[in-house]
Protein backbone atom coordinates (compact mmCIF):
# COMPACT_ATOMS: atom_id res chain seq x y z
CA UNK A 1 -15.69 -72.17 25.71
CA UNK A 2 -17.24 -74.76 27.80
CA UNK A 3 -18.66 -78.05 25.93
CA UNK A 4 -20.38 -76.05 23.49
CA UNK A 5 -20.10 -76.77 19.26
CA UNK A 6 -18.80 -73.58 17.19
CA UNK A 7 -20.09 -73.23 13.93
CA UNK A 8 -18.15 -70.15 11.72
CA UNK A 9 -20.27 -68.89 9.07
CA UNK A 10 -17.54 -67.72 6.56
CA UNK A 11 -18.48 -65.25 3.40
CA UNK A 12 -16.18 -62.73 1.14
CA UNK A 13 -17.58 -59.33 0.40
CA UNK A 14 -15.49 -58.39 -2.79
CA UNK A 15 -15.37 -54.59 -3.66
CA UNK A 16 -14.30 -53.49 -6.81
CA UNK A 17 -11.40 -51.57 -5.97
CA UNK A 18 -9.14 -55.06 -5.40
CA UNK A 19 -10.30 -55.18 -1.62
CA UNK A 20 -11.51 -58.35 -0.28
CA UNK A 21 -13.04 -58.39 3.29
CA UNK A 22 -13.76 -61.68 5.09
CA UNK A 23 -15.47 -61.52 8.28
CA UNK A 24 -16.61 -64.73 10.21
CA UNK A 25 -19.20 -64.81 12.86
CA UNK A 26 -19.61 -67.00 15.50
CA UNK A 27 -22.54 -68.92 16.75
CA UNK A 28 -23.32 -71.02 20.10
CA UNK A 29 -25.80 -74.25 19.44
CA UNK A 30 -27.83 -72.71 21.79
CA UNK A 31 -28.47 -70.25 19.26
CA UNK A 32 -28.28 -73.13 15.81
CA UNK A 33 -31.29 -74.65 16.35
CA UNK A 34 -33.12 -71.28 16.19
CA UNK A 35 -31.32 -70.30 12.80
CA UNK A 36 -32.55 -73.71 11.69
CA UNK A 37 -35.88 -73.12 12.74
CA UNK A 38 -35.71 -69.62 10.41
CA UNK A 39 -34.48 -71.49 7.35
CA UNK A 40 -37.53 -73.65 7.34
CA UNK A 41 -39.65 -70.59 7.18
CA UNK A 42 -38.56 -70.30 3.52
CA UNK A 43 -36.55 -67.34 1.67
CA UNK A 44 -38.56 -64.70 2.21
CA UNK A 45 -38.68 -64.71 5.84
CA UNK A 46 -34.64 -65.24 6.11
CA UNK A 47 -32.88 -61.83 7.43
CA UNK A 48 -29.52 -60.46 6.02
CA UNK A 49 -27.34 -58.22 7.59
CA UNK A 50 -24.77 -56.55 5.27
CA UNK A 51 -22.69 -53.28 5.47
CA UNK A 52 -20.97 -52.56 2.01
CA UNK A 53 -17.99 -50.75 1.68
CA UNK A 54 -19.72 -48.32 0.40
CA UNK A 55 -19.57 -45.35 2.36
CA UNK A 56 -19.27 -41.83 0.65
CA UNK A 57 -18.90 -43.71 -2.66
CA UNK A 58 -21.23 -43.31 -5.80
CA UNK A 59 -22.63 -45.90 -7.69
CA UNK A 60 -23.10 -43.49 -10.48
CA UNK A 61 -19.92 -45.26 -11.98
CA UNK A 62 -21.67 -49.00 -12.09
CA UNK A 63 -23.10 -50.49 -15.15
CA UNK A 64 -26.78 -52.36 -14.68
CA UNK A 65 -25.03 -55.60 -15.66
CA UNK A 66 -22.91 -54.93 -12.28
CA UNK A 67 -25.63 -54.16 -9.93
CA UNK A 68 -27.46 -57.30 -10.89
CA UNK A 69 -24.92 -59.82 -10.45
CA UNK A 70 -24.91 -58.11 -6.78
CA UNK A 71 -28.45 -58.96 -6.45
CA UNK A 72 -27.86 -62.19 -7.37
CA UNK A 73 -25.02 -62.93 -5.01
CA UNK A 74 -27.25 -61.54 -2.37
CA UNK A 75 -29.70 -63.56 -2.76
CA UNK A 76 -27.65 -66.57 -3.12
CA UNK A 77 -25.67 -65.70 -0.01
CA UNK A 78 -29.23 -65.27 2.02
CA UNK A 79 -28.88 -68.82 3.45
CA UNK A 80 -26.04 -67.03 5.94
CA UNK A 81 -25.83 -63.92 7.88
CA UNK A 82 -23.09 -61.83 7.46
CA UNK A 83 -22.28 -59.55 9.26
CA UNK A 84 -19.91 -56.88 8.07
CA UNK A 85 -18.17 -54.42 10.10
CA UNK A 86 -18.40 -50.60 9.14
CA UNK A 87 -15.57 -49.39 6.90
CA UNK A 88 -14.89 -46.40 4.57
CA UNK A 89 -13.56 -46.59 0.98
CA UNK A 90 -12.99 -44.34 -1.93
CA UNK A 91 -13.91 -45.33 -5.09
CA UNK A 92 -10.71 -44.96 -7.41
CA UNK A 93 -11.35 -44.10 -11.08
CA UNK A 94 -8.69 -44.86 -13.78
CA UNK A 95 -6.25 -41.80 -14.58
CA UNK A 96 -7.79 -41.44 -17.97
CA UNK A 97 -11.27 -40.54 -16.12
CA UNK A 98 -9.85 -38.59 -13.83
CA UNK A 99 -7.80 -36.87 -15.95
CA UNK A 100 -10.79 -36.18 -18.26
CA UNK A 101 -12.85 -35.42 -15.79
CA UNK A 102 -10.34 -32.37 -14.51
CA UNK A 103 -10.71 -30.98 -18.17
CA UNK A 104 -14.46 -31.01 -18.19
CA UNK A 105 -14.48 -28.90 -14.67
CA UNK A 106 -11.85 -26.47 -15.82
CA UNK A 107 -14.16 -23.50 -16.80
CA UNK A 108 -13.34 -22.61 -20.85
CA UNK A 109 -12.18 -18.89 -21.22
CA UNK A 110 -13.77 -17.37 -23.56
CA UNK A 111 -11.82 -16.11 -26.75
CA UNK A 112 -10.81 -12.06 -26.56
CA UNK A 113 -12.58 -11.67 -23.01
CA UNK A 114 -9.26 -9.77 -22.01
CA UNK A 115 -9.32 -7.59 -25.25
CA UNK A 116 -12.75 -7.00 -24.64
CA UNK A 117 -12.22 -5.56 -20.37
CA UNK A 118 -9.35 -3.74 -22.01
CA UNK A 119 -11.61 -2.15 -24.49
CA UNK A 120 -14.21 -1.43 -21.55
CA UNK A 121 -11.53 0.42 -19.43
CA UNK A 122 -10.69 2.20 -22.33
CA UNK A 123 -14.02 3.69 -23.16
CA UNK A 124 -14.43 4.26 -19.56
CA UNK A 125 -11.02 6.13 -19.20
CA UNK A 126 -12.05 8.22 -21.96
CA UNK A 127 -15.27 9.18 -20.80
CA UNK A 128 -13.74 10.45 -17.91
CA UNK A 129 -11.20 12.72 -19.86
CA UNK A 130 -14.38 14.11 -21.48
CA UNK A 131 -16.40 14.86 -18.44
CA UNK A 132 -13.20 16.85 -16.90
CA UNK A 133 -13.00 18.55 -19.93
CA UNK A 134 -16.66 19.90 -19.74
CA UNK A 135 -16.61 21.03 -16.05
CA UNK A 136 -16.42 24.84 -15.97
CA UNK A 137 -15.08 26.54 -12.90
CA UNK A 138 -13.64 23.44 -10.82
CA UNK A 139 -10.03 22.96 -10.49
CA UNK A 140 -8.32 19.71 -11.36
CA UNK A 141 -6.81 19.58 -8.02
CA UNK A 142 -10.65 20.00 -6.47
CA UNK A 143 -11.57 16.79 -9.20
CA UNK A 144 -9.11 14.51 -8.10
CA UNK A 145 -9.56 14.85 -4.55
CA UNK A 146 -13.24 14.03 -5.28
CA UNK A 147 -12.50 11.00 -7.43
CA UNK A 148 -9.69 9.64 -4.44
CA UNK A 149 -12.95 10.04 -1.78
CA UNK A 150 -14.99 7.90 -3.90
CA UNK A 151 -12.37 5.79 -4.76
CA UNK A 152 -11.80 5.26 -0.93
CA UNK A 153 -15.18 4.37 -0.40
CA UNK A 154 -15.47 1.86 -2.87
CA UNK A 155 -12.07 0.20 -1.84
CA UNK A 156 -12.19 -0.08 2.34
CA UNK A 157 -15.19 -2.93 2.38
CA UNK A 158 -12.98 -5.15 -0.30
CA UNK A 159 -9.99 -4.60 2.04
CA UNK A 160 -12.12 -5.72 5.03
CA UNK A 161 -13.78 -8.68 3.03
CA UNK A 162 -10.14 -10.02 1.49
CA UNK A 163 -8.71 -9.14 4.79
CA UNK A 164 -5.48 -7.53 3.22
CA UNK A 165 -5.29 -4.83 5.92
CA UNK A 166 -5.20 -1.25 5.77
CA UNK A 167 -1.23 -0.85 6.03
CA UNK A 168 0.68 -3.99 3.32
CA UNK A 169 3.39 -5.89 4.16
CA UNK A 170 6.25 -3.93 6.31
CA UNK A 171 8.87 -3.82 3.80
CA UNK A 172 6.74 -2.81 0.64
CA UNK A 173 5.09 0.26 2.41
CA UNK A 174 7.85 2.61 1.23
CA UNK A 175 6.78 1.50 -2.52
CA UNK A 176 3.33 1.43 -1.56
CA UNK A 177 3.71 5.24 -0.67
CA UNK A 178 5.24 5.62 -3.64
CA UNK A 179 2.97 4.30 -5.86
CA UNK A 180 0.22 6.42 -4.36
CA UNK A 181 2.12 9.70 -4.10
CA UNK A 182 3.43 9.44 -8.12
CA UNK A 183 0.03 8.20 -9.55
CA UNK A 184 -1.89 10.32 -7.64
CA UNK A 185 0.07 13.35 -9.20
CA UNK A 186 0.01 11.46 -12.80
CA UNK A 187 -4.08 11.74 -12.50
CA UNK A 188 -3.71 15.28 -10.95
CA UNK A 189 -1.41 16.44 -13.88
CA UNK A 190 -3.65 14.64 -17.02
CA UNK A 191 -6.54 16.46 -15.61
CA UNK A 192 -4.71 19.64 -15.74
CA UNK A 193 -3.78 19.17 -19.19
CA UNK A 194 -7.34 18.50 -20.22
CA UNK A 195 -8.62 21.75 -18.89
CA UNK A 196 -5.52 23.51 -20.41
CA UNK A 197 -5.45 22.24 -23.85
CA UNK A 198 -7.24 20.35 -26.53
CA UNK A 199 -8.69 16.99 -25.47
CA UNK A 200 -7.07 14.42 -27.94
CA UNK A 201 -3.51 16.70 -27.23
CA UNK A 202 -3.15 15.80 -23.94
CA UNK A 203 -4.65 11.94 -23.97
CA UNK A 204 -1.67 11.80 -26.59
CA UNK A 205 0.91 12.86 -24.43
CA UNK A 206 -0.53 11.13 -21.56
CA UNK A 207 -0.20 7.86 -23.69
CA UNK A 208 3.41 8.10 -24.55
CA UNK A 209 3.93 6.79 -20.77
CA UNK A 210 5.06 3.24 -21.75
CA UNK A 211 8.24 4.45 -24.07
CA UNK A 212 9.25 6.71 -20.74
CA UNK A 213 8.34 3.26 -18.63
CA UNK A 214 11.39 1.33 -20.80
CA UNK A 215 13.73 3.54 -20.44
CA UNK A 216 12.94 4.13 -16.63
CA UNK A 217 12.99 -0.21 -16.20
CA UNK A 218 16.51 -0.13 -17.84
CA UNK A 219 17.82 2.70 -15.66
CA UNK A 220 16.39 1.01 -12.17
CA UNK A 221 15.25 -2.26 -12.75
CA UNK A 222 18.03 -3.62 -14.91
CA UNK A 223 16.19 -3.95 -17.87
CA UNK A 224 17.14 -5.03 -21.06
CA UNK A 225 17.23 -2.05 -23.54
CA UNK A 226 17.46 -2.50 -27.22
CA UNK A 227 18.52 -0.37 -30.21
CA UNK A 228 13.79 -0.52 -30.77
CA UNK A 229 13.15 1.40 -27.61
CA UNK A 230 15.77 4.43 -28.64
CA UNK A 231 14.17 4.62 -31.53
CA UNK A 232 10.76 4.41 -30.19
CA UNK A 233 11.68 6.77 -27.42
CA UNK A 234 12.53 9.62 -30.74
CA UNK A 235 9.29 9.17 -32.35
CA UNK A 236 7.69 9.61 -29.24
CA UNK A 237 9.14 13.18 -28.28
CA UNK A 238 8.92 14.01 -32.10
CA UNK A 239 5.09 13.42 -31.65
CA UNK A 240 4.63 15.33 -28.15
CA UNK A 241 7.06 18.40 -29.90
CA UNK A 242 4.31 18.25 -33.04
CA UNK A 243 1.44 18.85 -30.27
CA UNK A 244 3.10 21.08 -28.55
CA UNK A 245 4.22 23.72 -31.08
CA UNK A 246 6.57 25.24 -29.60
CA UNK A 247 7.30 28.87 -30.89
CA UNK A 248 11.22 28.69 -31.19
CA UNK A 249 9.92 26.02 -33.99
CA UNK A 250 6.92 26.95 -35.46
CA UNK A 251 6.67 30.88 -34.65
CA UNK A 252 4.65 33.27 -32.26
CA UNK A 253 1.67 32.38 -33.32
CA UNK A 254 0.84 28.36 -34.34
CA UNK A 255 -2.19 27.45 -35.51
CA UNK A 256 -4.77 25.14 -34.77
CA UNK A 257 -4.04 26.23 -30.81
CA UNK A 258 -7.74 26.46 -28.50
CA UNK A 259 -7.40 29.46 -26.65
CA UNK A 260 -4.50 31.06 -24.99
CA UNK A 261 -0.95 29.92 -26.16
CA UNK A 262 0.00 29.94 -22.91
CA UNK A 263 -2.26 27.87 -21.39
CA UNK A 264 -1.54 25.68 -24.26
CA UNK A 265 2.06 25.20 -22.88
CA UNK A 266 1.06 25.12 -19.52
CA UNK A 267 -1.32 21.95 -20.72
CA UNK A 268 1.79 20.59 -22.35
CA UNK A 269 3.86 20.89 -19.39
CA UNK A 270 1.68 19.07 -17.38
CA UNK A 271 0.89 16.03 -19.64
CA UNK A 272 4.33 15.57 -20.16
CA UNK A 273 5.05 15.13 -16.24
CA UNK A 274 2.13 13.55 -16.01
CA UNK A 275 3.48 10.67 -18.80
CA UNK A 276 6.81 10.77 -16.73
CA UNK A 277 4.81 10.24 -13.07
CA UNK A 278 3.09 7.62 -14.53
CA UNK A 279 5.84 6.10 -16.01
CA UNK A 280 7.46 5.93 -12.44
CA UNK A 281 4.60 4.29 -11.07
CA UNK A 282 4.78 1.60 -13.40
CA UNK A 283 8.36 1.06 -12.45
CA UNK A 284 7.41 0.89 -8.88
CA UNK A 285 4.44 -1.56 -9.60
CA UNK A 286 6.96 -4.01 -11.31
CA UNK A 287 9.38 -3.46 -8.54
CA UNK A 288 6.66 -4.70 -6.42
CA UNK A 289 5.52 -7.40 -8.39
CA UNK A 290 2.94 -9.70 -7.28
CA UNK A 291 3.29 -9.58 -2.97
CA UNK A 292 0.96 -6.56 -2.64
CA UNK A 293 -2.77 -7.25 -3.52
CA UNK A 294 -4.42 -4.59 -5.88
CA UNK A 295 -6.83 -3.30 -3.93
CA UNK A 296 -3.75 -2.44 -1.17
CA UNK A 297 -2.08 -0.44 -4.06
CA UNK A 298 -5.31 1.37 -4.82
CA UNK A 299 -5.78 2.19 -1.52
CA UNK A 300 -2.66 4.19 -1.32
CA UNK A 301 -3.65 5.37 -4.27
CA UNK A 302 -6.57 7.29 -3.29
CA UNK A 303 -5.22 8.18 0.38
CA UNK A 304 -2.15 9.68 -0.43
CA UNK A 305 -3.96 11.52 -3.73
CA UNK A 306 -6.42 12.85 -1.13
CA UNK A 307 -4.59 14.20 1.17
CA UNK A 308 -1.97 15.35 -1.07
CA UNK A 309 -4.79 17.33 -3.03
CA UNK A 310 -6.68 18.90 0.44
CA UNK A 311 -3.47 19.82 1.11
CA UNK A 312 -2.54 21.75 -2.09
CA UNK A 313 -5.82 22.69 -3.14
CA UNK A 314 -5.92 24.63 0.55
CA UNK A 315 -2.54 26.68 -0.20
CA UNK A 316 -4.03 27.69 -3.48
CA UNK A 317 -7.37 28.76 -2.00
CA UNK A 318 -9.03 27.37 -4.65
CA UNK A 319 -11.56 25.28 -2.97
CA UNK A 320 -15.08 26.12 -4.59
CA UNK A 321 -18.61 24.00 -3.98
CA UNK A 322 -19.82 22.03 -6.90
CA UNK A 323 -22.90 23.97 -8.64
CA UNK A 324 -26.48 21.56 -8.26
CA UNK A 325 -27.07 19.71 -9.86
CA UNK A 326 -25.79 18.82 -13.73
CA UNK A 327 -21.64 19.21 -11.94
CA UNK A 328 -22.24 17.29 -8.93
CA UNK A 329 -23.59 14.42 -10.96
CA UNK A 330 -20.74 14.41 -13.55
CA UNK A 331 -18.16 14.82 -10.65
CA UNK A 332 -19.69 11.39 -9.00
CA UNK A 333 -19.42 10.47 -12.51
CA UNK A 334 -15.94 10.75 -13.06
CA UNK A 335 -15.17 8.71 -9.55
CA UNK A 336 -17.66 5.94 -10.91
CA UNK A 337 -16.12 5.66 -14.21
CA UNK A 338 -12.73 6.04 -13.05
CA UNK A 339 -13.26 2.85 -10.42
CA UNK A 340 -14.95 1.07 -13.27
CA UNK A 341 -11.97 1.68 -15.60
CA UNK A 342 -9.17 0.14 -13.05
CA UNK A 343 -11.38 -2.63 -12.42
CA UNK A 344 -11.68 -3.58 -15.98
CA UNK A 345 -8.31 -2.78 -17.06
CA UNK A 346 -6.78 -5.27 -13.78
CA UNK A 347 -8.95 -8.05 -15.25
CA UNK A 348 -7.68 -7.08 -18.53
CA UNK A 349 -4.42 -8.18 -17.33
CA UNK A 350 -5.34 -11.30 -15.15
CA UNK A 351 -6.56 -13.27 -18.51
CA UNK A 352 -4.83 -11.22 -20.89
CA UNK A 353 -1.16 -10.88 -21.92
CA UNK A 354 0.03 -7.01 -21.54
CA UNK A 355 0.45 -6.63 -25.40
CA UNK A 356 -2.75 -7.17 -26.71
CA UNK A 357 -4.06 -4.86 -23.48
CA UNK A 358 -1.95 -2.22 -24.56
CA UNK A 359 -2.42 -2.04 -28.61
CA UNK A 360 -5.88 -1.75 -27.25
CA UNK A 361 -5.14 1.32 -25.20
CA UNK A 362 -4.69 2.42 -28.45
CA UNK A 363 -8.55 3.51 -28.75
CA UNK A 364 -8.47 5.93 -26.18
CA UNK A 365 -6.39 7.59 -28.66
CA UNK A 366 -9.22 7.72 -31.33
CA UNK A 367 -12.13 8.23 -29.29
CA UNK A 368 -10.49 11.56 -27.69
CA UNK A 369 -10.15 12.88 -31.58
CA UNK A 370 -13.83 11.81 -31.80
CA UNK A 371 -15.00 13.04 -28.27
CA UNK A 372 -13.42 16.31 -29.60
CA UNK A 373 -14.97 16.76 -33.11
CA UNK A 374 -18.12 15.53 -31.52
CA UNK A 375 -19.04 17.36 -28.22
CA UNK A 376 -16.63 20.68 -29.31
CA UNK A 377 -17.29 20.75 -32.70
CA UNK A 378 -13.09 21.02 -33.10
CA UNK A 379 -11.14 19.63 -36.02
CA UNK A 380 -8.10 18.18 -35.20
CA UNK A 381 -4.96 19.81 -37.14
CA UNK A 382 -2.24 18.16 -39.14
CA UNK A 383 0.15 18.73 -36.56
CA UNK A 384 -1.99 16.63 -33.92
CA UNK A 385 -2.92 14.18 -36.50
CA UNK A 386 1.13 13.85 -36.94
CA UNK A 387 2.41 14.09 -33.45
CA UNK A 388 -0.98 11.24 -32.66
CA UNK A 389 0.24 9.21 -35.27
CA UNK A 390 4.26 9.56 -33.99
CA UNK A 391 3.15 8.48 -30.27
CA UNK A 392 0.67 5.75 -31.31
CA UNK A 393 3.33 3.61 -33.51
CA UNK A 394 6.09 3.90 -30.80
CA UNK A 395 3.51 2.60 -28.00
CA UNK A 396 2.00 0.29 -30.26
CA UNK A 397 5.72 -1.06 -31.23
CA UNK A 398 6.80 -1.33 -27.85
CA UNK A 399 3.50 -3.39 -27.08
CA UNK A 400 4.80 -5.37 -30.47
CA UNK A 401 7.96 -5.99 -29.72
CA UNK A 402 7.33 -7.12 -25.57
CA UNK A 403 4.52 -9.61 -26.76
CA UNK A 404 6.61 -10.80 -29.38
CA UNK A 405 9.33 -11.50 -27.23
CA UNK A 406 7.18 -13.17 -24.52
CA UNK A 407 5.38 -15.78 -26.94
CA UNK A 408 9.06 -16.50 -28.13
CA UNK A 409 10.15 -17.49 -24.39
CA UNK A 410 7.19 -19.33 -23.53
């Protein structure tokens, strides 16, 4: 470079993280004499030019003790210019740190949440039973298409927003169809059975679903069945046969029976199907597994229920407005409560294992007995109490026995 004298300025910028960065700078003696005229002007007139490696990294990590001895090598080092070239580093903390840190972010669940949503969907469930029960001059047909157009309502704008679509994967649809044509007759036939026949009757019958969901998993699925869900599946039939009465049993004339004996049966009849549909769609759910959101499944739900009940409701020419008022707002009710009760009962099982959820289920048993006593002013006979009592212990052992099983794998 011609005849002029190179002077290299050297300095090391050490970062914590192990990296050391040396960068020289070169300077003409054209240029020296004017650097020596700055030094003369004393330390606080002298310039520094420094770029840390310090981009997108906190100092939040760095003791005081740290940051001063940086201060001092700055001003030590003040006598050169250094000149540093832009770079980007990532401040690496040990794995302990990180490791703690990942614990302290984790959100803490908070004990019996699940039980809690499971309880909630209960109450809810059962509220709905009751406000079926007091509608006068509505069929249960007429109810359930009404709760399936709500139920639509609520459900498009969270397929839109999750952007699931409106039709599921091509090879579940057949189960999706499925699962919406067999629970929409399960809700069809437990409403049904609540107009027909005492209240706490039919939620018992309508509970002995997971002892008929067993033996349906064993016959399609492959399921395991044991010697516990024969004997389950006994007690449960002994129970629905103690609620039922029938006459080549107990005579022409039972006791204890709210209004026609007929109806009674009819009521019967209908629960029991309704324990079976439900019991199907259970199987298909599982079958399904986790590749179809929820919402999808609920969506079917409440299309294939509403068309299925327009379309049956129609032959039966049964089709009757809603009085003003007190009907119309129990009928939105039921839709309401009905969403609220799915919702809470899904995030019942997202934090919750399905035993617990279903000993809890349990409730819905004792709060129709009380719903009954309470707004009927009905007293439940020993024969309920007895067929409740055979129903609840098989559900409640089959709950038992699955959770006991799972926390034995895991």
């Amino acid at each position: 470079m011609d005849d002029r004298n190179h002077c290299a300025h050297e300095r090391a910028l050490t970062v914590e993280d192990d990296v050391t960065v040396v960068f020289h700078k070169v300077v003409s003696q054209d240029n020296q004499s004017r650097y020596g005229e700055e030094d003369e002007r004393g330390n606080d007139e002298r310039t520094e030019e420094r770029i840390h490696l310090r981009t997108n990294c906190l100092d939040d990590g760095e003791d005081e003790g740290e940051k001063r001895r940086r201060s001092e090598n700055a001003q030590e080092g003040s006598e050169e210019e250094t000149l540093c070239l832009p770079a980007f580093c990532v401040k690496s903390k040990p794995a302990s740190s990180r490791e703690g840190g990942a614990r302290e972010e984790k959100p803490k669940r908070c004990p019996g949440l699940g039980l809690f949503y499971a309880f909630l969907a209960t109450v809810f469930f059962s509220i709905v039973s009751l406000l079926v029960k007091t509608i006068q001059g509505i069929h249960a047909i007429e109810i359930s298409a009404i709760r399936c157009f709500f139920q639509m309502i609520f459900i498009a704008p969270l397929l839109i927003y999750h952007k699931t679509g409106f039709l599921g994967p091509r090879d579940k649809r057949i189960f999706l169809v499925l699962r919406g044509f067999l629970g929409s007759n399960a809700m069809i036939m437990l409403f049904y059975a609540v107009q027909q026949m005492p209240l706490p009757d039919a939620t018992v019958i309508m509970f002995s679903n997971p002892v008929f969901t067993s033996l349906l998993a064993w016959i399609f699925l492959k399921e395991k069945c044991t010697i516990w869900d024969c004997v389950f599946t006994v007690f449960t039939i002994t129970g629905v046969i103690l609620i039922a009465r029938p006459p080549f049993l107990f005579g022409e004339r039972p006791r204890g029976i709210e209004g026609n004996y007929t109806n009674h049966v009819k009521g019967t009849i209908a629960a029991f199907a309704g324990a079976i549909a439900a019991a199907f769609t259970f199987v298909v759910l599982r079958k399904m597994g986790k590749s179809v959101h929820y919402y999808l499944s609920v969506w079917y739900y409440a299309v294939i229920g509403l068309i299925e009940c327009i379309i049956t409701i129609s032959i039966l020419g049964e089709w009757k407005i809603p009085f003003c008022g007190r009907d119309r707002w129990m009928l939105m009710l039921i839709a309401v409560f009905g969403i609220a009760g799915q919702i809470f009962l899904t995030k019942a099982l997202q934090i919750e294992k399905a035993g617990p959820v279903s000993l809890m289920r349990t409730v819905d048993v004792v709060l129709a007995f009380f719903f009954q006593f309470v707004f009927f002013n009905r007293s439940p006979t020993w024969w309920s109490l007895g067929g409740a009592l055979c129903v609840v212990l098989s559900t409640s052992g089959i709950a038992m026995r699955k959770w006991y099983t799972n926390s034995r794998k895991s």
